[in-house]
C-alpha atoms as a PDB file:
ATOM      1  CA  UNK A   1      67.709  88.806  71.826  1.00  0.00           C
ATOM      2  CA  UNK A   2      66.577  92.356  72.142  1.00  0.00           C
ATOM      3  CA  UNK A   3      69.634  94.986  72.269  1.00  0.00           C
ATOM      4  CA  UNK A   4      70.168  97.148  75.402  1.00  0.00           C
ATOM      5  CA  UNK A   5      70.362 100.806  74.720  1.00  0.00           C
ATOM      6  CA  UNK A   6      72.591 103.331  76.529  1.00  0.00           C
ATOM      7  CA  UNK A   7      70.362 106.746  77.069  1.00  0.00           C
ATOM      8  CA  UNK A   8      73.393 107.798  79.260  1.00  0.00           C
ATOM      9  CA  UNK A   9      74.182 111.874  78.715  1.00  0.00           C
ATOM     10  CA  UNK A  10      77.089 113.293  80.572  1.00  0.00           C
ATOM     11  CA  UNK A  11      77.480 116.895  81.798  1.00  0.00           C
ATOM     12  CA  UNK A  12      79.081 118.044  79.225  1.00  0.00           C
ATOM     13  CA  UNK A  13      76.345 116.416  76.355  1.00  0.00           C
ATOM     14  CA  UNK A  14      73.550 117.980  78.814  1.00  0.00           C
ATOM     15  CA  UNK A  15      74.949 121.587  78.235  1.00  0.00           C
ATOM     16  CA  UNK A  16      75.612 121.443  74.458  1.00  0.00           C
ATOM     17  CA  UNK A  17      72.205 120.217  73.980  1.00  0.00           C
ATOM     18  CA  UNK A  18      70.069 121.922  76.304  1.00  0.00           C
ATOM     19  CA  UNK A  19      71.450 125.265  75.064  1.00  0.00           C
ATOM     20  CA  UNK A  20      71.316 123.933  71.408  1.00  0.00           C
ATOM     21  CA  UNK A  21      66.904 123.148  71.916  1.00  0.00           C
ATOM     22  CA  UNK A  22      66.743 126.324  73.488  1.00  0.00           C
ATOM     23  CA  UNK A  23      68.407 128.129  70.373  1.00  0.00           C
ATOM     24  CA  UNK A  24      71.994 128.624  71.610  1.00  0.00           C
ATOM     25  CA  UNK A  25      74.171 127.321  68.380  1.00  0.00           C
ATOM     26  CA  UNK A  26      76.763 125.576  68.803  1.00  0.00           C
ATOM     27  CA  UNK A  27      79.291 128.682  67.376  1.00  0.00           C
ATOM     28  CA  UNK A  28      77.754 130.637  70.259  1.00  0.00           C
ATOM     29  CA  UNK A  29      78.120 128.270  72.726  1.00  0.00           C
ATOM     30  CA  UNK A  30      82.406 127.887  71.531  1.00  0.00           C
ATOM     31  CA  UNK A  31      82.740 131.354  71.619  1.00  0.00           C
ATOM     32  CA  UNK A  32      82.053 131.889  75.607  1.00  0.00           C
ATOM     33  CA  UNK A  33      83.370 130.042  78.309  1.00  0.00           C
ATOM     34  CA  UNK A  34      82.293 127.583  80.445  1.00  0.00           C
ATOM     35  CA  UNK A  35      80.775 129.676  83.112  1.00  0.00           C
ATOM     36  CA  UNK A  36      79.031 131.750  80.839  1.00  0.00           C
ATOM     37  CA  UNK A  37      76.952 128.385  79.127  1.00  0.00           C
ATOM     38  CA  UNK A  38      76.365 127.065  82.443  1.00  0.00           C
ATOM     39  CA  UNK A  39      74.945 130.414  83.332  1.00  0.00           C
ATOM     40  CA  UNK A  40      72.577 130.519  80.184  1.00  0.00           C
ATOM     41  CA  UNK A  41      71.882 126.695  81.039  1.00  0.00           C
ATOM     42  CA  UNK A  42      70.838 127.826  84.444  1.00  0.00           C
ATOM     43  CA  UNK A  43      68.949 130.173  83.415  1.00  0.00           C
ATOM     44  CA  UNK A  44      66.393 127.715  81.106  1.00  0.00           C
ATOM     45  CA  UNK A  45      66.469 125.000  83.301  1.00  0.00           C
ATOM     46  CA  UNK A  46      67.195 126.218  86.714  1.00  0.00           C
ATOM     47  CA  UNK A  47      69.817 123.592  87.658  1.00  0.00           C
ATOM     48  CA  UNK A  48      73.787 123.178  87.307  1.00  0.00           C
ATOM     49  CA  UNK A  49      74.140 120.617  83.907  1.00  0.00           C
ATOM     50  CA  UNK A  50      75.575 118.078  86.262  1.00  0.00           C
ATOM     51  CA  UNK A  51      72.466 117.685  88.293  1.00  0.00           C
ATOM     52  CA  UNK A  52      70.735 117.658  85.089  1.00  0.00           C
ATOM     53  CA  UNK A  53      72.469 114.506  83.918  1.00  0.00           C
ATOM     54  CA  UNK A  54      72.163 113.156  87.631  1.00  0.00           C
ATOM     55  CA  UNK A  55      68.520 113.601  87.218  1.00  0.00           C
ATOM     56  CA  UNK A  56      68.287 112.502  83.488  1.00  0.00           C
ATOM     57  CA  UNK A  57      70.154 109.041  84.820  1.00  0.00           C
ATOM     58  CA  UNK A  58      67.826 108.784  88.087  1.00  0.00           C
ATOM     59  CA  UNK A  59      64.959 108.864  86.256  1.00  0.00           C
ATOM     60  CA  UNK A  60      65.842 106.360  83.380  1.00  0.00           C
ATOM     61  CA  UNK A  61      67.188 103.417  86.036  1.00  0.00           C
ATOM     62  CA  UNK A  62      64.012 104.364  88.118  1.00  0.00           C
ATOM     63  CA  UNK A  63      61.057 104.518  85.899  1.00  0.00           C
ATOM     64  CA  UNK A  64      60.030 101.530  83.273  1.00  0.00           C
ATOM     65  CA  UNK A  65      59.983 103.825  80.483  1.00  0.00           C
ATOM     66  CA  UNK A  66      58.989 103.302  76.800  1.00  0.00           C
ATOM     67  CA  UNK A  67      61.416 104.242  74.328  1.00  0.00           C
ATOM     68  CA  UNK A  68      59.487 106.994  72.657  1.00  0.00           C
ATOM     69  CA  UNK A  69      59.313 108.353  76.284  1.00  0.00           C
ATOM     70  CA  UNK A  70      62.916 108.797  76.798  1.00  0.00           C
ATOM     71  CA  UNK A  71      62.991 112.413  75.258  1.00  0.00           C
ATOM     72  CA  UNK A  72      65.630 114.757  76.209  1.00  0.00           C
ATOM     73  CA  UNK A  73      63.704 117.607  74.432  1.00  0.00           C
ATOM     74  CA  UNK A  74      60.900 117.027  76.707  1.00  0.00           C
ATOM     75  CA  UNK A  75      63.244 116.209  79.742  1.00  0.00           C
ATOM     76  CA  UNK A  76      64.630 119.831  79.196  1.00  0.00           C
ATOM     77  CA  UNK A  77      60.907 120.801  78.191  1.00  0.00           C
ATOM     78  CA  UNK A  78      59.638 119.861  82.187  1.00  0.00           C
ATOM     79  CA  UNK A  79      62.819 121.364  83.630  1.00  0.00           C
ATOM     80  CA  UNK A  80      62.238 124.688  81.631  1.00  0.00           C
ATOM     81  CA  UNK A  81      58.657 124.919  83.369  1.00  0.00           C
ATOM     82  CA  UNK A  82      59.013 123.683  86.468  1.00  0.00           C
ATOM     83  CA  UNK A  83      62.028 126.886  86.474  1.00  0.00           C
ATOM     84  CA  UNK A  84      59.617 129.853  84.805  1.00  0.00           C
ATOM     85  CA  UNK A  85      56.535 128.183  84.898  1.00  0.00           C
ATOM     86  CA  UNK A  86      55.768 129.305  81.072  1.00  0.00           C
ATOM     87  CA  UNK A  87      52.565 128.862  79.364  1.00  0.00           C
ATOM     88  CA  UNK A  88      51.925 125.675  76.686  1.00  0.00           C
ATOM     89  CA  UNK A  89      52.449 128.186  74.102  1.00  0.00           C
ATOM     90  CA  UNK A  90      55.220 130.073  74.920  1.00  0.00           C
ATOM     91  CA  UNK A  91      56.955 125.959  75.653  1.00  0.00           C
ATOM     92  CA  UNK A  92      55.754 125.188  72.235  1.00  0.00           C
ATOM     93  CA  UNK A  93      57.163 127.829  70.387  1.00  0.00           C
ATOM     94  CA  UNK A  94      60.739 127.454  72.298  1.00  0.00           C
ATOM     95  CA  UNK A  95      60.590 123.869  71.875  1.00  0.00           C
ATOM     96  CA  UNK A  96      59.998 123.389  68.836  1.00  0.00           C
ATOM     97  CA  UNK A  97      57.247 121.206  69.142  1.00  0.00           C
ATOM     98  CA  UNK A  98      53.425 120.709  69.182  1.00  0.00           C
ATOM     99  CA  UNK A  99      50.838 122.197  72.176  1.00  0.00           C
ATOM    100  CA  UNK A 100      49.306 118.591  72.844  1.00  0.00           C
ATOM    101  CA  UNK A 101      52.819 117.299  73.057  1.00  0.00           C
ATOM    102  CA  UNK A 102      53.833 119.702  74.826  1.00  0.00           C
ATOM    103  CA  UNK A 103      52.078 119.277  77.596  1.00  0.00           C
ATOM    104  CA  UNK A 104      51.638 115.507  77.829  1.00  0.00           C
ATOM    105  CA  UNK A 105      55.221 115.335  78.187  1.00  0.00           C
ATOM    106  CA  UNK A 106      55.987 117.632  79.920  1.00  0.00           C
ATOM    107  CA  UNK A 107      53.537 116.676  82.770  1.00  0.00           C
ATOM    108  CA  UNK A 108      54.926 113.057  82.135  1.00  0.00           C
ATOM    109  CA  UNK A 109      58.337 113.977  83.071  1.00  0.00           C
ATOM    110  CA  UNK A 110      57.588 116.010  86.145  1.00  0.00           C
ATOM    111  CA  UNK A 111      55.501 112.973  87.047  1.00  0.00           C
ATOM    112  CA  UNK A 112      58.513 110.724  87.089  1.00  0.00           C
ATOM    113  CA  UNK A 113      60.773 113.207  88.278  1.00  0.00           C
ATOM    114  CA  UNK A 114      58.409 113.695  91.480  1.00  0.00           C
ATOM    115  CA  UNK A 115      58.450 109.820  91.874  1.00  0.00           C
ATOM    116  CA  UNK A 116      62.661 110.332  92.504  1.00  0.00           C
ATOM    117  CA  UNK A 117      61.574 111.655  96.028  1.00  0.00           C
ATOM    118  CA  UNK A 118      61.108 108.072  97.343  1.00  0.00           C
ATOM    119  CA  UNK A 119      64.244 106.990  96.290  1.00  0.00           C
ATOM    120  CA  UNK A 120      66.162 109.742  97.031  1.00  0.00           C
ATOM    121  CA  UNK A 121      64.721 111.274 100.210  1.00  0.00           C
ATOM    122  CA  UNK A 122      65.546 108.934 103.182  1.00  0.00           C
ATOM    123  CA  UNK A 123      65.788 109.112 106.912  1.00  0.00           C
ATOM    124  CA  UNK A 124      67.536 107.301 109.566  1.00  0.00           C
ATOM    125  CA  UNK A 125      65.229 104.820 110.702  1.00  0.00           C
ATOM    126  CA  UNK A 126      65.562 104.008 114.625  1.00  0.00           C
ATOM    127  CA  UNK A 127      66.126 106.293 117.384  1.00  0.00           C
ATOM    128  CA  UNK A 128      64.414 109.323 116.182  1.00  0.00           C
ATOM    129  CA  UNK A 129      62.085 111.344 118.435  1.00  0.00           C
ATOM    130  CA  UNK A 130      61.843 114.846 116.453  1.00  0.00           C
ATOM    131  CA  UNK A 131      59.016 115.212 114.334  1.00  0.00           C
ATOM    132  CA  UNK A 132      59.921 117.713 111.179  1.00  0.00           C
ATOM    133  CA  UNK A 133      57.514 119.403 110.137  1.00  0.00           C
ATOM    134  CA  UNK A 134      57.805 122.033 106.531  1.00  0.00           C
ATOM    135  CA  UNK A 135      56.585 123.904 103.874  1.00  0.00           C
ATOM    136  CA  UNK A 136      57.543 124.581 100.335  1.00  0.00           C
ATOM    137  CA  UNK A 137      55.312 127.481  98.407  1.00  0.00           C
ATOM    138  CA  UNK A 138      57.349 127.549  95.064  1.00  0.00           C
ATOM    139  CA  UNK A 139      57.297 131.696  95.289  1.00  0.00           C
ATOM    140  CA  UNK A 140      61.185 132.371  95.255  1.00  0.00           C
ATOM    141  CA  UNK A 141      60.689 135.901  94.038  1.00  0.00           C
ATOM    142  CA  UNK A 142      59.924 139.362  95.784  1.00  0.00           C
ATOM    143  CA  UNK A 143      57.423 141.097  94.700  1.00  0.00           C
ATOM    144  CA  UNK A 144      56.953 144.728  95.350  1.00  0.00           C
ATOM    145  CA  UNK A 145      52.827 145.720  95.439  1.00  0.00           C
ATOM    146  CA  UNK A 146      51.820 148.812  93.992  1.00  0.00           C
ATOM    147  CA  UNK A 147      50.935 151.445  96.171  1.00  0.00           C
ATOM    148  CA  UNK A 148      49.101 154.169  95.746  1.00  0.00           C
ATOM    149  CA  UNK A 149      50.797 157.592  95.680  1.00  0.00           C
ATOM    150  CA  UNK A 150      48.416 159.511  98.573  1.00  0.00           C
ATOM    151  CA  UNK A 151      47.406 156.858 100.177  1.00  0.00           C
ATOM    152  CA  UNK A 152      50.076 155.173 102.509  1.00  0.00           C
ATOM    153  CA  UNK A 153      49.437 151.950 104.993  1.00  0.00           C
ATOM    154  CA  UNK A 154      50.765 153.934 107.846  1.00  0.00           C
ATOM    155  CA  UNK A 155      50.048 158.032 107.465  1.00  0.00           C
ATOM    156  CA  UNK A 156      52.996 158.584 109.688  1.00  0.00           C
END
């Protein structure tokens, strides 16, 4: 009989270890508060350590999964890009692991996370007539283009 086993993280185990692969020690990470880990945390990853965990279980009951798959170093590896979009090497280095691996997993987990959306994004069926219609670029930043000093758009 082959033995079930639990890859369940809570909230709490998702903060203490995401900040630990990112280089946060645990000392570090006792001597601020809450807020100020979450903050950090959110800063990496992009998202509150309780959707983490949300996510982390989604995935695992949604996706047939090998067990070397079920990483949380390259779970927190895909959330860390899909946030600042950083190169292989730069994810690497942070990480703590290989290029190659690098990548494959992280484009492995952003694969499975993408497959969440039809399981998680529903709409009433029946009775609707409104057709939405939308667009997500990714660009959440302003940007301010150089300019040059003489030259102006409008001269007045």
């Amino acid at each position: 009989m082959q033995q079930q086993v639990d890859y369940t993280v809570s909230s709490a185990s998702m903060l203490r270890r995401g900040l630990k692969v990112v280089g946060v020690d645990a000392a570090t990470q006792n001597r601020c508060i809450y807020s100020s880990n979450v903050r950090v945390f959110k800063g990496f990853f992009g998202i509150h350590p309780n959707h983490a965990e949300t996510i982390w279980k989604d995935v695992i009951a949604n996706e047939q999964l090998e067990g070397s798959d079920i990483d949380l170093r390259a779970f927190f590896m895909a959330l860390n890009f899909l946030r600042v979009t950083a190169t292989e090497d730069i994810r690497a280095t942070l990480f703590g692991v290989d290029k190659k691996k690098a990548r494959k997993q992280t484009w492995n987990w952003i694969g499975w996370i993408a497959n969440l959306k039809q399981h998680k994004i529903k709409f009433p069926s029946g009775g609707w007539d409104t057709t939405f219609v939308c667009s997500v670029d990714g660009s959440h930043i302003t940007m301010n283009e150089p300019r040059h000093a003489e030259l102006k758009k409008d001269p007045k």
